[in-house]
C-alpha atoms as a PDB file:
ATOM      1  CA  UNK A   1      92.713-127.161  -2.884  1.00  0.00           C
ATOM      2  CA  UNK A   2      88.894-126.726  -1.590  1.00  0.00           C
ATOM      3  CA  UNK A   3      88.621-128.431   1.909  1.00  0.00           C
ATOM      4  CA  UNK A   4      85.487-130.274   2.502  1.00  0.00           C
ATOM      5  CA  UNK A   5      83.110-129.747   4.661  1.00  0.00           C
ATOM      6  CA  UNK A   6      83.943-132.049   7.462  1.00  0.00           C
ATOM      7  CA  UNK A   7      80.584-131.598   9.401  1.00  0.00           C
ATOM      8  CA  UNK A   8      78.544-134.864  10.604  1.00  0.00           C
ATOM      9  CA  UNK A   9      75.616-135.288   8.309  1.00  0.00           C
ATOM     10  CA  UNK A  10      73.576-135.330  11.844  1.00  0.00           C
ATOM     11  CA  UNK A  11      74.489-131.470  12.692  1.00  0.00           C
ATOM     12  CA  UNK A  12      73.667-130.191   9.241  1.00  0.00           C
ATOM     13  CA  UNK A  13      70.293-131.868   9.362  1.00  0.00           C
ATOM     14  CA  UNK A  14      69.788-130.534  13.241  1.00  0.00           C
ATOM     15  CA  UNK A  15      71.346-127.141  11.975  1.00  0.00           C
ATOM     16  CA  UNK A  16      68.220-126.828   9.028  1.00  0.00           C
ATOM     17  CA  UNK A  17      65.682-128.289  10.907  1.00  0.00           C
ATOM     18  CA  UNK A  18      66.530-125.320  13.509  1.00  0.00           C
ATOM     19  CA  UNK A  19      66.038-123.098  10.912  1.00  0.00           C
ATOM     20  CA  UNK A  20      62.927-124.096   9.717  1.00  0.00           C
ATOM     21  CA  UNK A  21      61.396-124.545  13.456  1.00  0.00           C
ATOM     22  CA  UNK A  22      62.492-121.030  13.945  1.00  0.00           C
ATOM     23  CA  UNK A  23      60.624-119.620  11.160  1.00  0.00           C
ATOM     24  CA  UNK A  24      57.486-121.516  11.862  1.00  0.00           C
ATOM     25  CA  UNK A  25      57.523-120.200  15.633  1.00  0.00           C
ATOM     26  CA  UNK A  26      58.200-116.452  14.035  1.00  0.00           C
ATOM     27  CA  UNK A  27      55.437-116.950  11.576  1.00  0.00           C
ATOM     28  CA  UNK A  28      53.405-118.434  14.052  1.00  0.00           C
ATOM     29  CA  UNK A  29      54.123-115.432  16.454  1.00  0.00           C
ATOM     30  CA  UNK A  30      53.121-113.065  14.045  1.00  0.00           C
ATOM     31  CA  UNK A  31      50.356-115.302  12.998  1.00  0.00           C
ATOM     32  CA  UNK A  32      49.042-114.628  16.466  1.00  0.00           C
ATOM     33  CA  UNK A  33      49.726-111.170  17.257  1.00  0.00           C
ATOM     34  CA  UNK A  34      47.908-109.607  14.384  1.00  0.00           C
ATOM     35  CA  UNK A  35      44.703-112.318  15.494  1.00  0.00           C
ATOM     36  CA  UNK A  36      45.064-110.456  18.917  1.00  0.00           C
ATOM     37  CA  UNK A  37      45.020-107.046  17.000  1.00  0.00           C
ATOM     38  CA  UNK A  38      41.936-107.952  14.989  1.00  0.00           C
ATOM     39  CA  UNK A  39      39.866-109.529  18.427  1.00  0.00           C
ATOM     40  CA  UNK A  40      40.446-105.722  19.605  1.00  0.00           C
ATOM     41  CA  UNK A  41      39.458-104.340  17.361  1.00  0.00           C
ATOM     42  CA  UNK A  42      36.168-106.038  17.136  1.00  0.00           C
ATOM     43  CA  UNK A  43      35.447-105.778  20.721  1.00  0.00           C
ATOM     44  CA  UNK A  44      35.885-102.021  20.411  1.00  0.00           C
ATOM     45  CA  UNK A  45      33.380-101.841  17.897  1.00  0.00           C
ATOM     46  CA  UNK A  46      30.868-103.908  19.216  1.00  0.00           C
ATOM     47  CA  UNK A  47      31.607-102.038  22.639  1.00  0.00           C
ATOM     48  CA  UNK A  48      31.933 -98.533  21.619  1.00  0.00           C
ATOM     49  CA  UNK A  49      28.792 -96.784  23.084  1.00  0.00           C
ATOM     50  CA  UNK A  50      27.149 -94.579  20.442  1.00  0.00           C
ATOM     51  CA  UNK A  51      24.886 -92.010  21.181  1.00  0.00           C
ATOM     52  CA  UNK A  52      21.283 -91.349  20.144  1.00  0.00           C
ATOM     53  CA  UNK A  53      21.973 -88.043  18.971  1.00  0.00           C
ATOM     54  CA  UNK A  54      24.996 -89.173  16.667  1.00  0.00           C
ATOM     55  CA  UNK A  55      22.660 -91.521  14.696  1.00  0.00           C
ATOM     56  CA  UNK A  56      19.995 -89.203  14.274  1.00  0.00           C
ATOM     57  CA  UNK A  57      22.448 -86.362  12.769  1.00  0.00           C
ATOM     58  CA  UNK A  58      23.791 -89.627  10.611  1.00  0.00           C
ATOM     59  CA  UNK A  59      20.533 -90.422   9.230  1.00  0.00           C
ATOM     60  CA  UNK A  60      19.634 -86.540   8.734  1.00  0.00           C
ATOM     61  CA  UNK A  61      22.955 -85.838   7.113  1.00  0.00           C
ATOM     62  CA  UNK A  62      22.562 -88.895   4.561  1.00  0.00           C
ATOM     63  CA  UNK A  63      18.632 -88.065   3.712  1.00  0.00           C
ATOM     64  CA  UNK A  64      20.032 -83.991   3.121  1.00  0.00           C
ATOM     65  CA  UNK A  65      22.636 -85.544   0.926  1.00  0.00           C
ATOM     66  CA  UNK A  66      20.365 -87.918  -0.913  1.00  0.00           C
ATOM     67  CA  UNK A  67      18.058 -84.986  -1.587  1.00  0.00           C
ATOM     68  CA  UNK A  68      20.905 -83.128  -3.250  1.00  0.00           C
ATOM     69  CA  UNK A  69      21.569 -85.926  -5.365  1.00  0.00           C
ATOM     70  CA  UNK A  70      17.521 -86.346  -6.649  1.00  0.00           C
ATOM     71  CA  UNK A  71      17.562 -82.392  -7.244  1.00  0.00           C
ATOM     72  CA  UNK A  72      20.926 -82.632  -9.226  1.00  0.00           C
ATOM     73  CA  UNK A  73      19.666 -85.450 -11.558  1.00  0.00           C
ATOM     74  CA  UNK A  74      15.850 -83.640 -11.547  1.00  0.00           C
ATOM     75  CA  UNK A  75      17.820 -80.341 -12.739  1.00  0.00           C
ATOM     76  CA  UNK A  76      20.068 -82.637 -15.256  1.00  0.00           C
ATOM     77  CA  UNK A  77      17.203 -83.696 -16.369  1.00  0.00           C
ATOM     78  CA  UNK A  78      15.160 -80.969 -17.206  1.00  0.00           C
ATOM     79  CA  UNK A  79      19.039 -79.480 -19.054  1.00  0.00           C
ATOM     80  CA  UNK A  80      18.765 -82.053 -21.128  1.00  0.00           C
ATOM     81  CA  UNK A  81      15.133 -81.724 -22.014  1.00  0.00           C
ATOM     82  CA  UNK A  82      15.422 -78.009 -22.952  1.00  0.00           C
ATOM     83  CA  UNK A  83      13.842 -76.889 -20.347  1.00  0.00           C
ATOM     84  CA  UNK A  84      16.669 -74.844 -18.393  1.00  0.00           C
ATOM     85  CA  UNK A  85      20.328 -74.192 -19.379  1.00  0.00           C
ATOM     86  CA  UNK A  86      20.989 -71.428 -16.888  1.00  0.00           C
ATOM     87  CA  UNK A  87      21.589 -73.269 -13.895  1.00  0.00           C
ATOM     88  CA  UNK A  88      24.508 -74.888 -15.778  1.00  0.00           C
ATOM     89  CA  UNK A  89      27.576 -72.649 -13.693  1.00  0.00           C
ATOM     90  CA  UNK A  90      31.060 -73.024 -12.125  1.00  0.00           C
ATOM     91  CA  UNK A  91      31.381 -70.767  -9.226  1.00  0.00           C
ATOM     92  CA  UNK A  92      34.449 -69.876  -8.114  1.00  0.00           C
ATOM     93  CA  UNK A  93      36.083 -68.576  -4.903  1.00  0.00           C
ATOM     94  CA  UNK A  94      38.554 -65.857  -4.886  1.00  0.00           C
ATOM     95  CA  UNK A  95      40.881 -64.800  -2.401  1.00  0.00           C
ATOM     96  CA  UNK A  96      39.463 -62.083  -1.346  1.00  0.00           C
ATOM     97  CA  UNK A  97      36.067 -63.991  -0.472  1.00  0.00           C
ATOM     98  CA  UNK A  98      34.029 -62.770  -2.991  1.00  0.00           C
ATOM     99  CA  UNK A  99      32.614 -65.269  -5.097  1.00  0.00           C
ATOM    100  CA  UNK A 100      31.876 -65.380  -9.153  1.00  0.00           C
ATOM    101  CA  UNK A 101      29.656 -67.222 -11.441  1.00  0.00           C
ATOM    102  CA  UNK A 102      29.921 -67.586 -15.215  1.00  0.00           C
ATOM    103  CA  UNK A 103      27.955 -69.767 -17.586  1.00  0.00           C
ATOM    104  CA  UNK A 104      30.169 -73.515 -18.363  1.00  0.00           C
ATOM    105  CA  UNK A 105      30.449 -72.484 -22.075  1.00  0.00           C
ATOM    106  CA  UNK A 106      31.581 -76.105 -23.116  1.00  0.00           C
ATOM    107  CA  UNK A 107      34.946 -75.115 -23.495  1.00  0.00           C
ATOM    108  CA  UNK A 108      37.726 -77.995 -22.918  1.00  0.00           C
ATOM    109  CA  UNK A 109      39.113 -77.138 -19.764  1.00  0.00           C
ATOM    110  CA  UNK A 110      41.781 -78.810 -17.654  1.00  0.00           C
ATOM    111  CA  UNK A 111      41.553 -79.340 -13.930  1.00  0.00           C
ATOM    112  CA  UNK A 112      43.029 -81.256 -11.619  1.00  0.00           C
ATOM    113  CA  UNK A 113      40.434 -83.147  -9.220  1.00  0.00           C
ATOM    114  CA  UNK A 114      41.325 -83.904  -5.454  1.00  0.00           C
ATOM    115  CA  UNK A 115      39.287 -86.654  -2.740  1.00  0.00           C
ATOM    116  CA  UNK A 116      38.252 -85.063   0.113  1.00  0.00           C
ATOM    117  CA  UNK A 117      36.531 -86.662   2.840  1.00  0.00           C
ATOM    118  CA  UNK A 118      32.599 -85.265   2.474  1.00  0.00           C
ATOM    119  CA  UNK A 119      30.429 -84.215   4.624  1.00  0.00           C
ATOM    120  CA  UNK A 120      30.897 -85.908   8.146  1.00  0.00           C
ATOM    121  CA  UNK A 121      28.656 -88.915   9.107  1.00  0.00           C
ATOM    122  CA  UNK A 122      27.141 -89.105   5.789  1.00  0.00           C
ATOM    123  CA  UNK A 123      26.756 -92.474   4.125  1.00  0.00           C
ATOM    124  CA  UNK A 124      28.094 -92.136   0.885  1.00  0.00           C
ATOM    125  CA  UNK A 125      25.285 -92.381  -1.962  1.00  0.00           C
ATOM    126  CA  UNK A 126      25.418 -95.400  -4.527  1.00  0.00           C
ATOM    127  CA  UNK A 127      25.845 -92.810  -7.660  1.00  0.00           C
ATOM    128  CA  UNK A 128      28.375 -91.036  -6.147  1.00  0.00           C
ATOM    129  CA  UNK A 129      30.671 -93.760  -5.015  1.00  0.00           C
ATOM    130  CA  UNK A 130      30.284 -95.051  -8.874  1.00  0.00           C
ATOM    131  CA  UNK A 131      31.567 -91.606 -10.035  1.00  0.00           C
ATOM    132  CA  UNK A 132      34.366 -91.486  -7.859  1.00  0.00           C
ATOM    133  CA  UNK A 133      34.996 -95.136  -8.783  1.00  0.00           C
ATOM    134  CA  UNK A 134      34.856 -94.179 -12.500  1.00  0.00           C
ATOM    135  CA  UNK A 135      37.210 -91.190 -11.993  1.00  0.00           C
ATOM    136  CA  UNK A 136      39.721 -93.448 -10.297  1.00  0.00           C
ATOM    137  CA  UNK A 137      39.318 -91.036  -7.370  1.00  0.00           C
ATOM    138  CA  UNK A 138      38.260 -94.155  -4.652  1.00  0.00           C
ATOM    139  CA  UNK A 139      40.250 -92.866  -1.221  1.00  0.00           C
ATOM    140  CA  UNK A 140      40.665 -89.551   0.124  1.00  0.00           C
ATOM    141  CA  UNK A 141      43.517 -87.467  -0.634  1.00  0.00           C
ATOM    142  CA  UNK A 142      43.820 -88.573  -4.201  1.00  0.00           C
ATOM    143  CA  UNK A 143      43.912 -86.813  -7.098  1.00  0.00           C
ATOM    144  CA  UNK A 144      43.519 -86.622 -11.146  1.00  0.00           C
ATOM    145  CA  UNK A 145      44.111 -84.523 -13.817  1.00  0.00           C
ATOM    146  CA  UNK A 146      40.604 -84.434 -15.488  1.00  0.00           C
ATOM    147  CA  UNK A 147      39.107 -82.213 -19.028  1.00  0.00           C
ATOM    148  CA  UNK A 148      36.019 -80.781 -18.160  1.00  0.00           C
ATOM    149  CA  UNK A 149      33.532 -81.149 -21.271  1.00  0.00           C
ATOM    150  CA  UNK A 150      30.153 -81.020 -21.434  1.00  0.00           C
ATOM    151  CA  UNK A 151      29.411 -84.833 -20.746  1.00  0.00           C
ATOM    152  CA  UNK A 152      31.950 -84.446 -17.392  1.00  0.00           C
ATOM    153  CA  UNK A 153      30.184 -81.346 -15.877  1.00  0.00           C
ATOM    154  CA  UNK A 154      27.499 -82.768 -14.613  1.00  0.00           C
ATOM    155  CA  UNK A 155      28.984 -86.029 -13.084  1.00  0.00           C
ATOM    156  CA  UNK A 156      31.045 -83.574 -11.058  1.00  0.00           C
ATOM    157  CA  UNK A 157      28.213 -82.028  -9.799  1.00  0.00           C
ATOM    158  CA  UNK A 158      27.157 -85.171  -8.341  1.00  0.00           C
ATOM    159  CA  UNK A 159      30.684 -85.621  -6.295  1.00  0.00           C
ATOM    160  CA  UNK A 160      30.875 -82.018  -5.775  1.00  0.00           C
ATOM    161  CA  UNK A 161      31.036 -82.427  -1.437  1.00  0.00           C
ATOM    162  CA  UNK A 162      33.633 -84.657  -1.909  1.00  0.00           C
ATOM    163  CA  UNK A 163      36.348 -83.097  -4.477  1.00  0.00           C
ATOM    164  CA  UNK A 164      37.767 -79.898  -4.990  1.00  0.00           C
ATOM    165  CA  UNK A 165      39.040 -78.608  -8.458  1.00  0.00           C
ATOM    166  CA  UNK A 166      41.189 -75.839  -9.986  1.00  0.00           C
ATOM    167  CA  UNK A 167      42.873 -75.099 -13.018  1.00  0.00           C
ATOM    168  CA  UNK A 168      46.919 -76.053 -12.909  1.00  0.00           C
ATOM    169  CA  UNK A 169      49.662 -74.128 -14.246  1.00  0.00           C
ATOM    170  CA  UNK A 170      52.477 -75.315 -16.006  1.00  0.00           C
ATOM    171  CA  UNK A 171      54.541 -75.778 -13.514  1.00  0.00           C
ATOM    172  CA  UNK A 172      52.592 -77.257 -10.977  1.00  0.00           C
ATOM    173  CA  UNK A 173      51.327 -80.081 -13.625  1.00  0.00           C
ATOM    174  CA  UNK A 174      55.008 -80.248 -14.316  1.00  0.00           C
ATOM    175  CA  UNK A 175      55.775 -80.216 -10.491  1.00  0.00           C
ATOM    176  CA  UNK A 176      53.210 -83.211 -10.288  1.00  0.00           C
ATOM    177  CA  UNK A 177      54.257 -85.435 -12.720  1.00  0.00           C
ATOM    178  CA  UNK A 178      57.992 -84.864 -12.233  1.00  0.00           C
ATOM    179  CA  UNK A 179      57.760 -85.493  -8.337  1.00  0.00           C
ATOM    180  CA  UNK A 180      54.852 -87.434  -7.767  1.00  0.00           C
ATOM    181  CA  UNK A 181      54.243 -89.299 -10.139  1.00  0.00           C
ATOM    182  CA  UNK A 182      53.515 -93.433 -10.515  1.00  0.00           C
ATOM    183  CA  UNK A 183      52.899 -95.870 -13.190  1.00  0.00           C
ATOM    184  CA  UNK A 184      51.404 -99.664 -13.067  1.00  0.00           C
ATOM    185  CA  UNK A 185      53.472-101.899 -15.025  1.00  0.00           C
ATOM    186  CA  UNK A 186      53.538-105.735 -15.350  1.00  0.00           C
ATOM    187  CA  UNK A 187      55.529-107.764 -13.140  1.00  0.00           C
ATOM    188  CA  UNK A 188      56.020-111.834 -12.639  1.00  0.00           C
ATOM    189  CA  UNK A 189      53.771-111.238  -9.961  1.00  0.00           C
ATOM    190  CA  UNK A 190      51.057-109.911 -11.525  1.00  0.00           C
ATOM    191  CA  UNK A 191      51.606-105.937 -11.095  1.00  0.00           C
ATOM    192  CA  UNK A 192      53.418-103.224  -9.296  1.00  0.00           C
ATOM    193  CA  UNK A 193      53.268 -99.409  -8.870  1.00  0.00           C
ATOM    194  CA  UNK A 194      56.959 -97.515  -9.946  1.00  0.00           C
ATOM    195  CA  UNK A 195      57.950 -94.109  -9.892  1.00  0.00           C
ATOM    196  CA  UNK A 196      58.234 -92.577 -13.274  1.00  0.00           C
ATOM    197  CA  UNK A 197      61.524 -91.846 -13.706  1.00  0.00           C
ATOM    198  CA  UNK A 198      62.410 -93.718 -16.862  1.00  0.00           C
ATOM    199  CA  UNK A 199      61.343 -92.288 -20.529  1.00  0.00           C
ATOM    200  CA  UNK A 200      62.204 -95.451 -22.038  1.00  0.00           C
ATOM    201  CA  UNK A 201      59.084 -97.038 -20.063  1.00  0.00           C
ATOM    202  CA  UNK A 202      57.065 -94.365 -21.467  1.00  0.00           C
ATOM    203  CA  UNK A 203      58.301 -95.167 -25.264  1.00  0.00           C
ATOM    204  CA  UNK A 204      57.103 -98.616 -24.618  1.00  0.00           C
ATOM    205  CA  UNK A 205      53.933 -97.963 -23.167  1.00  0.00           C
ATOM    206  CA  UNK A 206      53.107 -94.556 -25.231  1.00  0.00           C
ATOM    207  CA  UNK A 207      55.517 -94.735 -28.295  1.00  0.00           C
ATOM    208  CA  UNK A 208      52.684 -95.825 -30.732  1.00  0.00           C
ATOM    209  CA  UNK A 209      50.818 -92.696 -30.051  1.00  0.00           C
ATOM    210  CA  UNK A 210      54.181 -90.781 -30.840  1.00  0.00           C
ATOM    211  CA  UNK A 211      54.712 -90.023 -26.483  1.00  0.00           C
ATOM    212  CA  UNK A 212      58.332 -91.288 -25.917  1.00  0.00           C
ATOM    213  CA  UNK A 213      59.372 -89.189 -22.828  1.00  0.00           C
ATOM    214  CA  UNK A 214      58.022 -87.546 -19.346  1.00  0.00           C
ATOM    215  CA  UNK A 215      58.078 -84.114 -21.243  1.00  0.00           C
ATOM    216  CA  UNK A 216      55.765 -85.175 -24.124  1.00  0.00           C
ATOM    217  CA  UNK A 217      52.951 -86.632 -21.497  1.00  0.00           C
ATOM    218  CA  UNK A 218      52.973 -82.905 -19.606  1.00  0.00           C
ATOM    219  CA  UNK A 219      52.289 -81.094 -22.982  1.00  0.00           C
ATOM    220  CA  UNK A 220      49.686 -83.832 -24.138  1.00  0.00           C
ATOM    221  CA  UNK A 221      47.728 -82.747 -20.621  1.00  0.00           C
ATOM    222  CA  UNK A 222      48.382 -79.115 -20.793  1.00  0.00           C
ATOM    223  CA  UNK A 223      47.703 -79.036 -24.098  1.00  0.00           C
ATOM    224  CA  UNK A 224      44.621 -81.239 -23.829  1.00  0.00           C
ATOM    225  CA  UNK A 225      46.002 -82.949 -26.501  1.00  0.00           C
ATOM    226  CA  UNK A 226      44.108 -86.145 -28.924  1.00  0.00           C
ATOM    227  CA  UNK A 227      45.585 -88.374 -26.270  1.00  0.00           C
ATOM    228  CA  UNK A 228      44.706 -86.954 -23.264  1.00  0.00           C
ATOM    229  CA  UNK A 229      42.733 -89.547 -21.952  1.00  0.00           C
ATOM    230  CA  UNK A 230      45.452 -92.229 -23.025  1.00  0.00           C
ATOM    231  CA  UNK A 231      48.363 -90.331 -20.593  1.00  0.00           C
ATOM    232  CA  UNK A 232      45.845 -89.884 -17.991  1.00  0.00           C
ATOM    233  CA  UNK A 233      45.173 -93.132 -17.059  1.00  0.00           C
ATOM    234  CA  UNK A 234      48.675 -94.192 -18.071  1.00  0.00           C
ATOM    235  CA  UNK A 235      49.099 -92.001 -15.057  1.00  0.00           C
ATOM    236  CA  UNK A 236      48.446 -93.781 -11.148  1.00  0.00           C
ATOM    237  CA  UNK A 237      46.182 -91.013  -9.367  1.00  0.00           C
ATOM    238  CA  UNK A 238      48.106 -88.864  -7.358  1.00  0.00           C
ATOM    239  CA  UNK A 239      48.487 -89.437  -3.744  1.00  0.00           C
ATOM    240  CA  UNK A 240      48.757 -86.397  -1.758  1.00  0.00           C
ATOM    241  CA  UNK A 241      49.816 -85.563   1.931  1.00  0.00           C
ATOM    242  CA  UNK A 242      46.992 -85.922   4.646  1.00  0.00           C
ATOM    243  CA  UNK A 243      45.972 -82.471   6.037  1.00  0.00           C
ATOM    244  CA  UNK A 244      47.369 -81.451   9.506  1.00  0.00           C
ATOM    245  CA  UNK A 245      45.023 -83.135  12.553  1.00  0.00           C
ATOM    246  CA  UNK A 246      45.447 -83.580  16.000  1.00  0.00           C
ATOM    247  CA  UNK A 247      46.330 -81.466  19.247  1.00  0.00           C
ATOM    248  CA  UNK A 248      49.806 -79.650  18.826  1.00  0.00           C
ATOM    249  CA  UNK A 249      50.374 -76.328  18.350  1.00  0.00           C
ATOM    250  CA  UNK A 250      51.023 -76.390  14.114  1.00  0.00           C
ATOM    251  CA  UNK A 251      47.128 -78.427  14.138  1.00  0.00           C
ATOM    252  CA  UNK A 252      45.792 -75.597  16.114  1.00  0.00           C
ATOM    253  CA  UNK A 253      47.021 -73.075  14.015  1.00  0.00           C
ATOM    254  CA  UNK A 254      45.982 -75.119  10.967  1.00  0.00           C
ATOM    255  CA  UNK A 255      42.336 -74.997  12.403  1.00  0.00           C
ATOM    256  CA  UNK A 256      42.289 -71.075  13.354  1.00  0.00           C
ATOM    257  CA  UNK A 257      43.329 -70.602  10.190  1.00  0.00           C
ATOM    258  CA  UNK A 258      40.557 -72.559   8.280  1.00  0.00           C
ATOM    259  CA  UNK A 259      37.892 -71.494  11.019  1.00  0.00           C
ATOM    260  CA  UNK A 260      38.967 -67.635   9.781  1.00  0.00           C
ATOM    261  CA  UNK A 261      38.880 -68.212   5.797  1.00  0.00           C
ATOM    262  CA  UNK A 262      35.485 -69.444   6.304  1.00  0.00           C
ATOM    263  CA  UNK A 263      34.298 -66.999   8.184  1.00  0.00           C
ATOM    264  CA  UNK A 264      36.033 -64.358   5.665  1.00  0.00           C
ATOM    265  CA  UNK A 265      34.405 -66.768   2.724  1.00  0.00           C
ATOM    266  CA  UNK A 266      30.601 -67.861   3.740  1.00  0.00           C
ATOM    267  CA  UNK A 267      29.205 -70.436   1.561  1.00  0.00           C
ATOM    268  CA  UNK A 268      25.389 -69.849   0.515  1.00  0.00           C
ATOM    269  CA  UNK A 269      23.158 -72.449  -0.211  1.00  0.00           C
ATOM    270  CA  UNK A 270      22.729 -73.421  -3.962  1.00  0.00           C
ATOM    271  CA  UNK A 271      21.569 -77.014  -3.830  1.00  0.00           C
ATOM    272  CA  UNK A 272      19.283 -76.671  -7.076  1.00  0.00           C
ATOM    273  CA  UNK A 273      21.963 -76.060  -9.174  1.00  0.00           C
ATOM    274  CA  UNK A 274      24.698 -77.819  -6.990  1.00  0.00           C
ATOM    275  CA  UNK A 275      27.662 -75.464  -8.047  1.00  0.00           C
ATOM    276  CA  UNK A 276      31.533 -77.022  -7.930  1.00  0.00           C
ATOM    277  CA  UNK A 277      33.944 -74.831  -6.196  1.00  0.00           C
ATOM    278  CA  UNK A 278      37.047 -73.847  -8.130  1.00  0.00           C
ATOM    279  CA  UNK A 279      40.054 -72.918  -5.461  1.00  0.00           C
ATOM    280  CA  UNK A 280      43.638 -71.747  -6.327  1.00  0.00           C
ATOM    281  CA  UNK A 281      44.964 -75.175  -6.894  1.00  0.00           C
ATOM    282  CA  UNK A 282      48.519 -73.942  -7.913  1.00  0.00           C
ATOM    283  CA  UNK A 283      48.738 -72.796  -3.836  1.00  0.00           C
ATOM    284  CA  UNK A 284      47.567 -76.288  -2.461  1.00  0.00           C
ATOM    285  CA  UNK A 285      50.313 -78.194  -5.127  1.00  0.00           C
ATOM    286  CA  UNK A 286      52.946 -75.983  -3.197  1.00  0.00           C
ATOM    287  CA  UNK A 287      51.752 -76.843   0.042  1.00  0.00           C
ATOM    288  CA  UNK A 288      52.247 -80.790  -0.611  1.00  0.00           C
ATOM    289  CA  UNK A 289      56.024 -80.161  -1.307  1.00  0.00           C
END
């Protein structure tokens, strides 16, 4: 026999309104903690004291950047006319600091394209942030797997201060996809980023192009197969750890370490042709695991 609930109607109404003035005084709470957050915000910004010399190597920075930009289409330009094919090059930095160009020979090529943050204090050109936009590539520290062709070469000389490339191996595209990997799929409310970890959501969203596991869409990109393109952007972009900053001892190392491989690996000026530097990308995968 179920007993009843012998409660005065009185104390379950006080009971629920309780309950609902709680949440409102929580929400409210919240409500105005993060408008305290945001007022200090502001005031810093309108407060924060910015020198003279700051916004002059701003302003410097951007015009040397949109420079490179006019001199990358001009040369483009001039490619496409006939007029020079030459300056058309990947150069590509070895480990032992020495550095070698070869001619882009139009071969398919995979790579596997990483945000970086740019130059510092430079405002961000309009063509550049539609590349990155295009390439999915829109905050730092993300990455895509990417075919270089003939049409792609030159819009990665336009983002070239702001990515790095290299050529993956097997198993650090498998080490990607396998570990790292996310997906978009449609929820009730609206959509929502997974982990892949199921081959039957692959079937369903690749099993008309004959792609019905994890293993299928890592050959289709090593192989730079027809659907290449199709598993790519089935594909979230890769988000990647943030480098090392700050005071302690492991960011101080990090930075004496850096400060030495570019004094061991000086960059010369090539802004005409606007070359894309190719690093060991199989060494930087290992590093994010």
């Amino acid at each position: 026999m179920v007993e009843l609930n012998s409660n005065p109607e009185i104390l379950l109404r006080k009971r629920k309104n309780a309950d609902r003035v709680r949440i409102e005084k929580q929400e409210a709470a919240r409500k105005r903690a993060e408008d305290r957050s945001r007022s200090k915000k502001l005031q810093k910004q309108t407060t924060r004291f910015v020198r003279a010399e700051t916004v002059v190597a701003r302003r410097l920075a951007t015009d040397r950047e949109h420079t490179r930009i006019k001199r990358v289409t001009k040369v483009e330009k001039a490619k496409l006319e006939g007029e020079s094919t030459d300056k058309n090059f990947i150069e590509k930095v070895q480990a032992d600091g020495l550095k070698e160009k070869r001619l882009y020979d139009g071969k398919d090529t995979l790579y596997f394209v990483i945000r970086v943050s740019g130059p510092h204090g430079v405002k961000i050109p309009s063509k550049v942030i539609k590349v990155l936009n295009l390439l999915r590539l829109t905050h730092v520290n993300t990455a895509v797997f990417l075919k270089l062709t003939e049409t792609v070469y030159p819009l990665l000389k336009l983002i070239s201060p702001y990515v790095i490339i290299g050529q993956p191996s097997l198993a650090s595209v498998r080490n990607l996809i396998q570990k790292r990997a996310t997906v978009t799929v449609q929820v009730e409310e609206g959509t929502k980023s997974v982990k892949l970890n199921d081959n039957n959501l692959v079937e369903e969203q690749l099993g008309e192009e004959g792609i019905i596991c994890v293993e299928d869409i890592i050959h289709e990109i090593m192989s730079l197969g027809e659907n290449f393109k199709r598993c790519s952007y089935f594909l979230d972009p890769f988000q990647l750890k943030q480098d090392i900053v700050g005071f302690g001892p492991l960011a101080k190392l990090k930075k004496l370490e850096k400060r030495e491989e570019k004094k061991e690996n000086k960059t010369y000026s090539n802004a005409g042709a606007a070359p894309v530097l190719e690093v060991d990308i199989d060494e930087f995968i290992a590093q994010q695991n």
